[in-house]
C-alpha atoms as a PDB file:
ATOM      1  CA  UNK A   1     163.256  74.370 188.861  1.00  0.00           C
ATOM      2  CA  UNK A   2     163.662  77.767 187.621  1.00  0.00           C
ATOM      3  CA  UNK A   3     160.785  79.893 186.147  1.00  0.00           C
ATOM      4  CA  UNK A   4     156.703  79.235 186.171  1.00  0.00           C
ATOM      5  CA  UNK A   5     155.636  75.696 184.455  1.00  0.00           C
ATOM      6  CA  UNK A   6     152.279  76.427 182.192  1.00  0.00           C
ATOM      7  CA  UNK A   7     149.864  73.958 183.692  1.00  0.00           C
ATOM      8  CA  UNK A   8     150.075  70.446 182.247  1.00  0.00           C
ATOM      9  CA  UNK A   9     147.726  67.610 181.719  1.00  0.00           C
ATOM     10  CA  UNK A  10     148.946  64.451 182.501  1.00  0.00           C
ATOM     11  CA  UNK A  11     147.282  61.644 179.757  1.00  0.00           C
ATOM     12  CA  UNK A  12     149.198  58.498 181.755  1.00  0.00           C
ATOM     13  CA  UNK A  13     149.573  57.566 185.512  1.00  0.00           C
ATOM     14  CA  UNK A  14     148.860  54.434 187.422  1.00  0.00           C
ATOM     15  CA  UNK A  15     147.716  54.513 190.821  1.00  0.00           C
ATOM     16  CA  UNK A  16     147.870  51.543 193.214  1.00  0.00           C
ATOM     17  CA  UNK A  17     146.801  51.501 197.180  1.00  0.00           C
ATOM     18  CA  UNK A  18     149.872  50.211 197.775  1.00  0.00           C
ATOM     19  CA  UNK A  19     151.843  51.361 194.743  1.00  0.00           C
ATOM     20  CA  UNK A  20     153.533  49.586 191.584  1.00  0.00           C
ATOM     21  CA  UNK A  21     155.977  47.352 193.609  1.00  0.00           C
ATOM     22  CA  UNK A  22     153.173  46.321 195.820  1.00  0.00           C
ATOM     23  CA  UNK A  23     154.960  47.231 198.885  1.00  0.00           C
ATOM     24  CA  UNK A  24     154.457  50.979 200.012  1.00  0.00           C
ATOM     25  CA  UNK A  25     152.243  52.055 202.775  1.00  0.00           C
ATOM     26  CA  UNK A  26     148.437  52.496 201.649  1.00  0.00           C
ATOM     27  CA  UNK A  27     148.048  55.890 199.786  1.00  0.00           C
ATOM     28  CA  UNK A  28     152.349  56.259 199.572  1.00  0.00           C
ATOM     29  CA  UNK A  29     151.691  56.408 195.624  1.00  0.00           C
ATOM     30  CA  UNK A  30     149.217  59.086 195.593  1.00  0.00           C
ATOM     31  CA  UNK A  31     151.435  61.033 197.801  1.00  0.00           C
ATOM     32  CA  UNK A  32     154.388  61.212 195.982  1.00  0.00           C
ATOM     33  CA  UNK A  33     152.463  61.608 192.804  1.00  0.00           C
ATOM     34  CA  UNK A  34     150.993  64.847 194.682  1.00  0.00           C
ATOM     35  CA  UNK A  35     154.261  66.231 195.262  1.00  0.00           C
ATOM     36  CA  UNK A  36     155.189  65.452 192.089  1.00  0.00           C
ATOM     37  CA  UNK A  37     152.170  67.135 190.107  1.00  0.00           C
ATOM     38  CA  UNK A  38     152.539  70.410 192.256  1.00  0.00           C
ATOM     39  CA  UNK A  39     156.480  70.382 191.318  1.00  0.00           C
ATOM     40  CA  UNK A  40     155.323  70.025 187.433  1.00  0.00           C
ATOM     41  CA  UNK A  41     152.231  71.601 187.003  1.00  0.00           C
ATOM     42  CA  UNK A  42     150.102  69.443 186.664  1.00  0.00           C
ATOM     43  CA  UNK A  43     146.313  69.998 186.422  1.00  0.00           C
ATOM     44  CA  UNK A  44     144.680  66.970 185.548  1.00  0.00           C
ATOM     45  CA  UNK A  45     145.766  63.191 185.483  1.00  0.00           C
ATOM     46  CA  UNK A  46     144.101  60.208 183.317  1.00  0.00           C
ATOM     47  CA  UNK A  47     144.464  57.065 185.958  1.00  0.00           C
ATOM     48  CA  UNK A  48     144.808  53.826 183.296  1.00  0.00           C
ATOM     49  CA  UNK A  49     143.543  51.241 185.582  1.00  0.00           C
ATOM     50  CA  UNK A  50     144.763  47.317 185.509  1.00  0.00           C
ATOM     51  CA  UNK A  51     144.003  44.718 187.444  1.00  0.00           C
ATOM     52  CA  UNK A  52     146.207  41.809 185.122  1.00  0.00           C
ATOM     53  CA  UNK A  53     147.761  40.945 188.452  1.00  0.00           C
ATOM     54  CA  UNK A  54     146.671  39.399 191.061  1.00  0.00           C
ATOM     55  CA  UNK A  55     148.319  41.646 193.239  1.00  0.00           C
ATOM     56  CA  UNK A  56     145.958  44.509 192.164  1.00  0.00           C
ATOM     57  CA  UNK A  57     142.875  43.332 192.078  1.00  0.00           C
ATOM     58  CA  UNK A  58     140.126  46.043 193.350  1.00  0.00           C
ATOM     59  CA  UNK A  59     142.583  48.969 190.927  1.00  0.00           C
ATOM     60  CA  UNK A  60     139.015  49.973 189.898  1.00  0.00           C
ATOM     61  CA  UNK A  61     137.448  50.483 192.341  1.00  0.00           C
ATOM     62  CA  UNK A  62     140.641  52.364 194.174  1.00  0.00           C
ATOM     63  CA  UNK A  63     140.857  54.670 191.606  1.00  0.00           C
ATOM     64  CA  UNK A  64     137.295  55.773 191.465  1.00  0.00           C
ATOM     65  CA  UNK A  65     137.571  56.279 195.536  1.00  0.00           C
ATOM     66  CA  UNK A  66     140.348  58.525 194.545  1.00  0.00           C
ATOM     67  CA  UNK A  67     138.409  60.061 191.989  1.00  0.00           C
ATOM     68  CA  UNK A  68     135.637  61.280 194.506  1.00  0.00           C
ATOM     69  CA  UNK A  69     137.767  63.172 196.345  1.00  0.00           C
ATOM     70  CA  UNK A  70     140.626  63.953 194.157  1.00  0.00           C
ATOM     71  CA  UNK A  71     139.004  66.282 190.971  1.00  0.00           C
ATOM     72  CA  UNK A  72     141.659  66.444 188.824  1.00  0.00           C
ATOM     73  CA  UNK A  73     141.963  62.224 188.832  1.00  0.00           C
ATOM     74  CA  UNK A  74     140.084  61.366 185.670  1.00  0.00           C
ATOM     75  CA  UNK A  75     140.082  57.460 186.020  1.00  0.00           C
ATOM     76  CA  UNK A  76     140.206  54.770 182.858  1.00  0.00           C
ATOM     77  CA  UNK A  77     138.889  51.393 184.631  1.00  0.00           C
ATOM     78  CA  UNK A  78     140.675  48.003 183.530  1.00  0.00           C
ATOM     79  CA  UNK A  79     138.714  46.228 181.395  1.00  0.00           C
ATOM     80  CA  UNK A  80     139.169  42.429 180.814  1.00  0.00           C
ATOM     81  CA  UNK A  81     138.501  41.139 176.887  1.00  0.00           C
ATOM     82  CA  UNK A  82     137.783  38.073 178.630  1.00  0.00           C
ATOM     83  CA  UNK A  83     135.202  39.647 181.132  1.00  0.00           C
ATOM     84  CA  UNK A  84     134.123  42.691 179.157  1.00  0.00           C
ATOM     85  CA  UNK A  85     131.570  44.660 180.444  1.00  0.00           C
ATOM     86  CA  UNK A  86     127.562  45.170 179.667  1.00  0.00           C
ATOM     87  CA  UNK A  87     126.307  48.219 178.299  1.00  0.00           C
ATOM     88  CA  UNK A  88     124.721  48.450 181.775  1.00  0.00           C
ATOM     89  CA  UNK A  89     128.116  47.949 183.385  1.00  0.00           C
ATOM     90  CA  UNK A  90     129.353  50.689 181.180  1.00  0.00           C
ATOM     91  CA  UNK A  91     126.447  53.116 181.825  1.00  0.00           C
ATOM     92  CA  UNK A  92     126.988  52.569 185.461  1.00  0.00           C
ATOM     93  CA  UNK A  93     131.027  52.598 185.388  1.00  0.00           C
ATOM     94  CA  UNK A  94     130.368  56.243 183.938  1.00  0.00           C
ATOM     95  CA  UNK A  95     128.075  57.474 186.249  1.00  0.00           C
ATOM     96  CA  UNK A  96     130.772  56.657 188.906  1.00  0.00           C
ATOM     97  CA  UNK A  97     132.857  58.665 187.651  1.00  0.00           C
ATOM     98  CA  UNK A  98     134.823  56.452 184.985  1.00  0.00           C
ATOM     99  CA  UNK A  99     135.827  58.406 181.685  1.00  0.00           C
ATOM    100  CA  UNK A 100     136.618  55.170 180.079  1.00  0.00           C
ATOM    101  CA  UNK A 101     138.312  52.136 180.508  1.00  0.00           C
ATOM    102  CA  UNK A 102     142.171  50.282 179.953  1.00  0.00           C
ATOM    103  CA  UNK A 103     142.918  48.055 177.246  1.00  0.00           C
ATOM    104  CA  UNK A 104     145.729  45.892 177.486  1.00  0.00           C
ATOM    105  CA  UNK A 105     146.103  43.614 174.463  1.00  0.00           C
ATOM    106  CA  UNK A 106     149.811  42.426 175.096  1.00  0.00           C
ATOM    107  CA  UNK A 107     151.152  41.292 171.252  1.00  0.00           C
ATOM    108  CA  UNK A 108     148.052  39.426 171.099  1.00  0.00           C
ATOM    109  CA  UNK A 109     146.164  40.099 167.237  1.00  0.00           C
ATOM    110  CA  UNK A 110     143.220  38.229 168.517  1.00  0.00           C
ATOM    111  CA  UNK A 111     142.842  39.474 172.008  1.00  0.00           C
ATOM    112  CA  UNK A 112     140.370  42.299 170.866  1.00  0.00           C
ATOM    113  CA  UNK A 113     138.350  40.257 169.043  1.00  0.00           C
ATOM    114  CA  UNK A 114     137.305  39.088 172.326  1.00  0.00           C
ATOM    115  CA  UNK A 115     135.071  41.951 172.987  1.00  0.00           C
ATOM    116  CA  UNK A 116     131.962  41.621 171.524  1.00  0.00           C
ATOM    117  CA  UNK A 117     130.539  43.778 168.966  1.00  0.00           C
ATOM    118  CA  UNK A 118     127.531  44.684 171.276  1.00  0.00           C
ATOM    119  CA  UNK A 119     130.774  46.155 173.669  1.00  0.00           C
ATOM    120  CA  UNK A 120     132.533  48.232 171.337  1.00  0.00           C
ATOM    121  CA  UNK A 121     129.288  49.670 170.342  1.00  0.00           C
ATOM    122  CA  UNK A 122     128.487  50.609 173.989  1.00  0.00           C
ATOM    123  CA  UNK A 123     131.671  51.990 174.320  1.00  0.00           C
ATOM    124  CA  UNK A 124     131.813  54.208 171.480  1.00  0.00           C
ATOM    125  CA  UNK A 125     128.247  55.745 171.734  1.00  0.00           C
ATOM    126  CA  UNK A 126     129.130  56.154 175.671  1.00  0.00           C
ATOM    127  CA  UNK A 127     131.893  58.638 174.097  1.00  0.00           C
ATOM    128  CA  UNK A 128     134.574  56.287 176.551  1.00  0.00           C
ATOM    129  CA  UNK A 129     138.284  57.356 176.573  1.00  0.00           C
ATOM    130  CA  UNK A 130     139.758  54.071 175.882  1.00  0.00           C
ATOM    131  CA  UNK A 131     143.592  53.648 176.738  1.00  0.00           C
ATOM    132  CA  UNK A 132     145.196  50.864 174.846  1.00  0.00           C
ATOM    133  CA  UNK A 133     148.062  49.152 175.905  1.00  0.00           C
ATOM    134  CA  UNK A 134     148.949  47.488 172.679  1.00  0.00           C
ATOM    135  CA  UNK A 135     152.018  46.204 170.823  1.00  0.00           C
ATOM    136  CA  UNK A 136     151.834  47.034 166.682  1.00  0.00           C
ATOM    137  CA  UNK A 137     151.000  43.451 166.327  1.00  0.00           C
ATOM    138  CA  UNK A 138     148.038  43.834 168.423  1.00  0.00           C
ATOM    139  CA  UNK A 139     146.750  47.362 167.319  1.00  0.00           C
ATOM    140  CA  UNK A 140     146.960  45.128 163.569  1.00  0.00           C
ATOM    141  CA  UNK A 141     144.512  42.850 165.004  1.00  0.00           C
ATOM    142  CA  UNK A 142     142.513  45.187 166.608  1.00  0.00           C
ATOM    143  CA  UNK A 143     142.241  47.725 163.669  1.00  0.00           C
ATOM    144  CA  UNK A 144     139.202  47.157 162.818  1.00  0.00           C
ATOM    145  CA  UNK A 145     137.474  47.285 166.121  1.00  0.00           C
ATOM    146  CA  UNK A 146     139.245  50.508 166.812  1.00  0.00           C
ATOM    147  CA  UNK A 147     138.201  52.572 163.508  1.00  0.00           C
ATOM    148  CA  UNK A 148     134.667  51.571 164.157  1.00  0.00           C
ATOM    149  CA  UNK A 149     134.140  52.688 167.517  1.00  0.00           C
ATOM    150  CA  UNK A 150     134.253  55.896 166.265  1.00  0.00           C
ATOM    151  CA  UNK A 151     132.464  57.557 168.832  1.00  0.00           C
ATOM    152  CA  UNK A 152     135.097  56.707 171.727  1.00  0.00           C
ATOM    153  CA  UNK A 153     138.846  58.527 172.050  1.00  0.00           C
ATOM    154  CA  UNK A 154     141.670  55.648 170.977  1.00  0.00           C
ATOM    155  CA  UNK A 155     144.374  56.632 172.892  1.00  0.00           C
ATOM    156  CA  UNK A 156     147.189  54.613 172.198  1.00  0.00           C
ATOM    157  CA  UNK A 157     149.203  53.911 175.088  1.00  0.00           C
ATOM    158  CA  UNK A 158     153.355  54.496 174.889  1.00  0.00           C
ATOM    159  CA  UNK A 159     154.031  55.133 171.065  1.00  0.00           C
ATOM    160  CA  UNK A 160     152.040  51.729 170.427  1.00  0.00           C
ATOM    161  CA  UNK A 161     154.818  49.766 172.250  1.00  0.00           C
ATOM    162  CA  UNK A 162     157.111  49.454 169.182  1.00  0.00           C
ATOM    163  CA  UNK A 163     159.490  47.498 172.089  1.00  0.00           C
ATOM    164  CA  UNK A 164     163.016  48.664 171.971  1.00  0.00           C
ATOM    165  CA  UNK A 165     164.757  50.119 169.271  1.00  0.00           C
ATOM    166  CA  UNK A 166     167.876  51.550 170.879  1.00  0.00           C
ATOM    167  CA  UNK A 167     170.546  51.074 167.813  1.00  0.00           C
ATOM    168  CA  UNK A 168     167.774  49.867 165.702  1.00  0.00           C
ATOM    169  CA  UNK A 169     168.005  51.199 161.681  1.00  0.00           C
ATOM    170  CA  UNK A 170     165.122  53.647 160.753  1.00  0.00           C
ATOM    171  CA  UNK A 171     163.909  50.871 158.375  1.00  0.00           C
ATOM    172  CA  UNK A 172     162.915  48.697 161.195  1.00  0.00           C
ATOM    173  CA  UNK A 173     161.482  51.139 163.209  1.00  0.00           C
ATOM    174  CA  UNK A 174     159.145  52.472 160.700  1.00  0.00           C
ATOM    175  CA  UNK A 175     158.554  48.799 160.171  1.00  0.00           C
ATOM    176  CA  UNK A 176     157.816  48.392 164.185  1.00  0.00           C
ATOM    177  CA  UNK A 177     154.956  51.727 164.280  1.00  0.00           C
ATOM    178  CA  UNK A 178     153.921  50.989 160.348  1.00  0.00           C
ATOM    179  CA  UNK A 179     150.715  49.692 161.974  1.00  0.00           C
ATOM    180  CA  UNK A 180     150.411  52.190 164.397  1.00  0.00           C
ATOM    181  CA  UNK A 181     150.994  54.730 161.488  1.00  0.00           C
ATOM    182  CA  UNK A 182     147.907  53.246 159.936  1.00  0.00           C
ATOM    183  CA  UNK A 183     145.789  54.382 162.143  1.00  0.00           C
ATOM    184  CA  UNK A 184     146.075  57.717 161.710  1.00  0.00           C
ATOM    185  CA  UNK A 185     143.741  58.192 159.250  1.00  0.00           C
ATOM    186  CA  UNK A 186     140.999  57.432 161.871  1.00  0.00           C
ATOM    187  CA  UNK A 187     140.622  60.649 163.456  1.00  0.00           C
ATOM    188  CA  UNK A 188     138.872  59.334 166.818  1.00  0.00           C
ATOM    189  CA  UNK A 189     142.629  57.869 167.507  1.00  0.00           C
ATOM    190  CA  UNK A 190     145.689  59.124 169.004  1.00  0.00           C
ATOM    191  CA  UNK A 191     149.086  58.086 170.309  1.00  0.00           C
ATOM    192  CA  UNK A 192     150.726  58.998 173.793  1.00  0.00           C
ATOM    193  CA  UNK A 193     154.337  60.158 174.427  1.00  0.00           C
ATOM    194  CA  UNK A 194     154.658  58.381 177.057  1.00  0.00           C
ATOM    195  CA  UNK A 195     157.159  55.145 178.017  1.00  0.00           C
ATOM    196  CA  UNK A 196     159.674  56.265 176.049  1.00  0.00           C
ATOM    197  CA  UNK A 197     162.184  54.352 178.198  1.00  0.00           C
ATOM    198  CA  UNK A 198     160.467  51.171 176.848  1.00  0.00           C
ATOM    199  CA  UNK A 199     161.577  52.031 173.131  1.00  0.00           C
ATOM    200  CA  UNK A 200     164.945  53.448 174.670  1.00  0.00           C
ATOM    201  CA  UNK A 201     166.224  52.709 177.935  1.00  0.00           C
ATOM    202  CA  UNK A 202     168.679  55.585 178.013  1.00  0.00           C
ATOM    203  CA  UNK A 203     167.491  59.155 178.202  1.00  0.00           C
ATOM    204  CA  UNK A 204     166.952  61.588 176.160  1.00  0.00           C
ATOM    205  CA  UNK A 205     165.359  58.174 174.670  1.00  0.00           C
ATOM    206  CA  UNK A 206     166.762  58.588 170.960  1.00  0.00           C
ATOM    207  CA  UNK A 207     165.504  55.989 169.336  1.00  0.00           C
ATOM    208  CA  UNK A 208     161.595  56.324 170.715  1.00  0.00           C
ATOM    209  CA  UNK A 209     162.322  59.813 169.683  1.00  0.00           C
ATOM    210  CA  UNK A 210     162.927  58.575 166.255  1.00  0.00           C
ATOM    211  CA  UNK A 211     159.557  56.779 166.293  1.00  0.00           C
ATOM    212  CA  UNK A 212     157.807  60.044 167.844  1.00  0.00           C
ATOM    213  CA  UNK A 213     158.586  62.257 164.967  1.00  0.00           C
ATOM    214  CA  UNK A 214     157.484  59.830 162.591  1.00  0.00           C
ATOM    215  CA  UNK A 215     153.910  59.795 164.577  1.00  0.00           C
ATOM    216  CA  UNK A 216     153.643  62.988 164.969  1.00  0.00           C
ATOM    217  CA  UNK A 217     154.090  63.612 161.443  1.00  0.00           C
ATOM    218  CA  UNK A 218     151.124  61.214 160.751  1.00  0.00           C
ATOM    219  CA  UNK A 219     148.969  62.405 163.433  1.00  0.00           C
ATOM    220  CA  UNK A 220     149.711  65.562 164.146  1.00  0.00           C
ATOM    221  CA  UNK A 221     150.552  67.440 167.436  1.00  0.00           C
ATOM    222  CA  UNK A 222     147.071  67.589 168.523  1.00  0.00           C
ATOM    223  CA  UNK A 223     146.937  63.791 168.218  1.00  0.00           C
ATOM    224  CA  UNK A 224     150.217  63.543 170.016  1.00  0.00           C
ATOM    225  CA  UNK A 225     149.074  63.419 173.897  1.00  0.00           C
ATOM    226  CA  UNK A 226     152.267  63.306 176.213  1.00  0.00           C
ATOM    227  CA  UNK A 227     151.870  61.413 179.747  1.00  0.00           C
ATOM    228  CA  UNK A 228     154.345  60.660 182.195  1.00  0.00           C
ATOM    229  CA  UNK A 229     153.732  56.511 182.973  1.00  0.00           C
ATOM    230  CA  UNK A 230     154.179  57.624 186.803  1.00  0.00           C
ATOM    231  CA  UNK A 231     155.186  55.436 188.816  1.00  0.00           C
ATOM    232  CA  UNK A 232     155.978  52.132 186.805  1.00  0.00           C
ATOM    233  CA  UNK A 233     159.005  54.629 184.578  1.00  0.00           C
ATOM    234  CA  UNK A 234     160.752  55.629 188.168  1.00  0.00           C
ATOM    235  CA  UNK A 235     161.985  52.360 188.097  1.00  0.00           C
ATOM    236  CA  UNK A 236     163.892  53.266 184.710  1.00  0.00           C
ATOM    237  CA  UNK A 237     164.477  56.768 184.652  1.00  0.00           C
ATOM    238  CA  UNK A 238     164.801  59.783 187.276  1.00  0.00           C
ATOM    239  CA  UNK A 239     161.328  62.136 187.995  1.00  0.00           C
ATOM    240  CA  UNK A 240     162.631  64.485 186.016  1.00  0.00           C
ATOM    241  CA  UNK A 241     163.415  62.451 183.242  1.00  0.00           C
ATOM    242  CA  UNK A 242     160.022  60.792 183.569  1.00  0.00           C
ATOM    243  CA  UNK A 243     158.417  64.517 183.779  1.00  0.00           C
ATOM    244  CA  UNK A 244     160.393  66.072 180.489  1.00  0.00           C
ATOM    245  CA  UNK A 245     159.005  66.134 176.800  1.00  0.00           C
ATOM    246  CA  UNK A 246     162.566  65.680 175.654  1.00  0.00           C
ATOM    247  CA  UNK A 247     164.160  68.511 174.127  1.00  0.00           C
ATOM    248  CA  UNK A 248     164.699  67.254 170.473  1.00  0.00           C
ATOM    249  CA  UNK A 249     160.313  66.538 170.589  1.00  0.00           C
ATOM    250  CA  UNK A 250     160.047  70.316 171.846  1.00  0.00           C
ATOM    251  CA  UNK A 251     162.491  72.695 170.074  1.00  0.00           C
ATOM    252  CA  UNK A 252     160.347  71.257 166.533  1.00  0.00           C
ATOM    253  CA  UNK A 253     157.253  72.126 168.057  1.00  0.00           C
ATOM    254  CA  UNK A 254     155.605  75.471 167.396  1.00  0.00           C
ATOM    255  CA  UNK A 255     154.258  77.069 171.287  1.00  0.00           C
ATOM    256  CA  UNK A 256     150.575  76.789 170.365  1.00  0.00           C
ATOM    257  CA  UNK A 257     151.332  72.793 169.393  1.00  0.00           C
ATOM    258  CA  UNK A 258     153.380  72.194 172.253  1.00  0.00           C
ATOM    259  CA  UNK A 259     150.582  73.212 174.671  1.00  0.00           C
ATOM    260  CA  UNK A 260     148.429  70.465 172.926  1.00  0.00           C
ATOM    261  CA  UNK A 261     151.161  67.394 173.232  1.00  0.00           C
ATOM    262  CA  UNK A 262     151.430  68.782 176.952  1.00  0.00           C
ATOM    263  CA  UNK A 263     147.898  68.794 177.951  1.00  0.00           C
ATOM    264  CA  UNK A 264     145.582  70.991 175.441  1.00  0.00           C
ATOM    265  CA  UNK A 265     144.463  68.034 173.923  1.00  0.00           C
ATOM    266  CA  UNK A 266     143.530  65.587 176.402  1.00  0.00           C
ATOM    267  CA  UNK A 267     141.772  68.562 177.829  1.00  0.00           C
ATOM    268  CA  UNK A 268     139.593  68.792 175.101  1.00  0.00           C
ATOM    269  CA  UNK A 269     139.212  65.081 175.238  1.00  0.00           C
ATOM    270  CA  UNK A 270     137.945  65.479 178.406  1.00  0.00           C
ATOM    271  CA  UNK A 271     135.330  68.263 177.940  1.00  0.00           C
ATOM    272  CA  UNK A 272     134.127  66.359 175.125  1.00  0.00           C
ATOM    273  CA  UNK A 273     134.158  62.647 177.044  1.00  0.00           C
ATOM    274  CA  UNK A 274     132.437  64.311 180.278  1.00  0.00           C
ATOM    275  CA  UNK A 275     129.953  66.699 178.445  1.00  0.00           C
END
């Protein structure tokens, strides 16, 4: 790759002992994810934890291992709406080296209402980083949860999982993200470029580019927090295709905002979460 990458921030990665598929060698994920960081610059990595499977149960506690000897791993630890966690839970989850926790709330409206007040309360005045893995249906139901715990980082996972769009008019797509677009008015919340295969299998991605530029005319580019969805998107799309903020997102970015969508940001989330 010709020329020096500026360092990057990675805001989405999963990390599994024995990888997405389930079948790699212990530590074969974090690996090739090490490779892959050094070839693209990157500095630091939010881990979104899950454990919705069977087949990785103990994700939590793998990625805090990983944590302890890996700096730049800053891991989100799955949490369950049906099994959320105490306050205690929470205070001790941090001081293990957890910067928040995963969300994943399918197309389910009701699914956050799951977690108890007492919960979100915990979470926001621990100042969590909370990844949610939401469909617009979902972040609808969850709306008001999410604006009150105010004191936490909404990071919405994947342009809010609009699903795929690929031919779709622009009426329906602004129809898809209208509730995601809602949101931005809470300024504790902001959306990942990330999964873009999921709104458009084929890259460059054109239609979840479509959606992007509407969110990042709502939120702005320091709202806008790009992540690569390593290693799940290698399954749809080449590592450097997985790697690139598309051309179309970058060339109508100004420098200064294009170092936020490619790390600034979530830095800053960071200093703020971990201070």
């Amino acid at each position: 790759m010709p020329g020096k990458l500026s360092p990057r921030a990675d805001a989405h990665i999963h990390l599994f002992q024995h990888g997405f598929s389930g079948t790699k060698a212990a530590g074969a994920e974090l690996t090739t994810y090490i490779e892959l960081r050094e070839r693209y610059a990157i500095d630091e990595a939010l881990v979104v934890g899950y454990e919705g499977d069977t087949r990785f149960a103990g994700n939590n506690d793998y990625v805090l291992e990983l944590a302890a000897t890996h700096p730049w791993i800053r891991p989100t630890l799955f949490l369950d709406p049906m099994r959320p966690p105490s306050p205690e839970q929470i205070e001790s989850d941090r001081a293990q080296g957890a910067v928040g926790y995963s969300i994943y709330l399918g197309s389910d409206p009701e699914l956050a209402g799951l977690i108890p007040t007492k919960t979100w309360d915990a979470l926001s005045r621990a100042r969590c980083i909370l990844s949610v893995n939401a469909a617009p249906e979902a972040v609808a139901g969850a709306d008001t949860h999410l604006r009150d715990a105010s004191g936490a980082f909404i990071l919405l996972s994947h342009l809010g999982l609009p699903g795929n769009l690929a031919g779709a008019p622009v009426l329906e797509t602004q129809r898809r993200i209208a509730p995601i677009v809602r949101l931005a008015d809470a300024p504790h919340v902001s959306v990942k470029l990330s999964g873009l295969y999921a709104t458009d299998p084929d890259f460059p991605h054109t239609a979840a580019i479509q959606a992007a530029q509407v969110l990042i005319e709502a939120y702005g580019p320091a709202r806008m927090l790009w992540g690569s969805d390593y290693a799940p998107g290698l399954s749809a799309v080449s590592d450097s295709e997985l790697f690139a903020l598309p051309d179309i997102i970058r060339d109508e970015l100004s420098e200064s905002d294009c170092a936020l969508v490619l790390g600034g940001s979530l830095r800053s989330i960071l200093q703020e979460t971990l201070a």
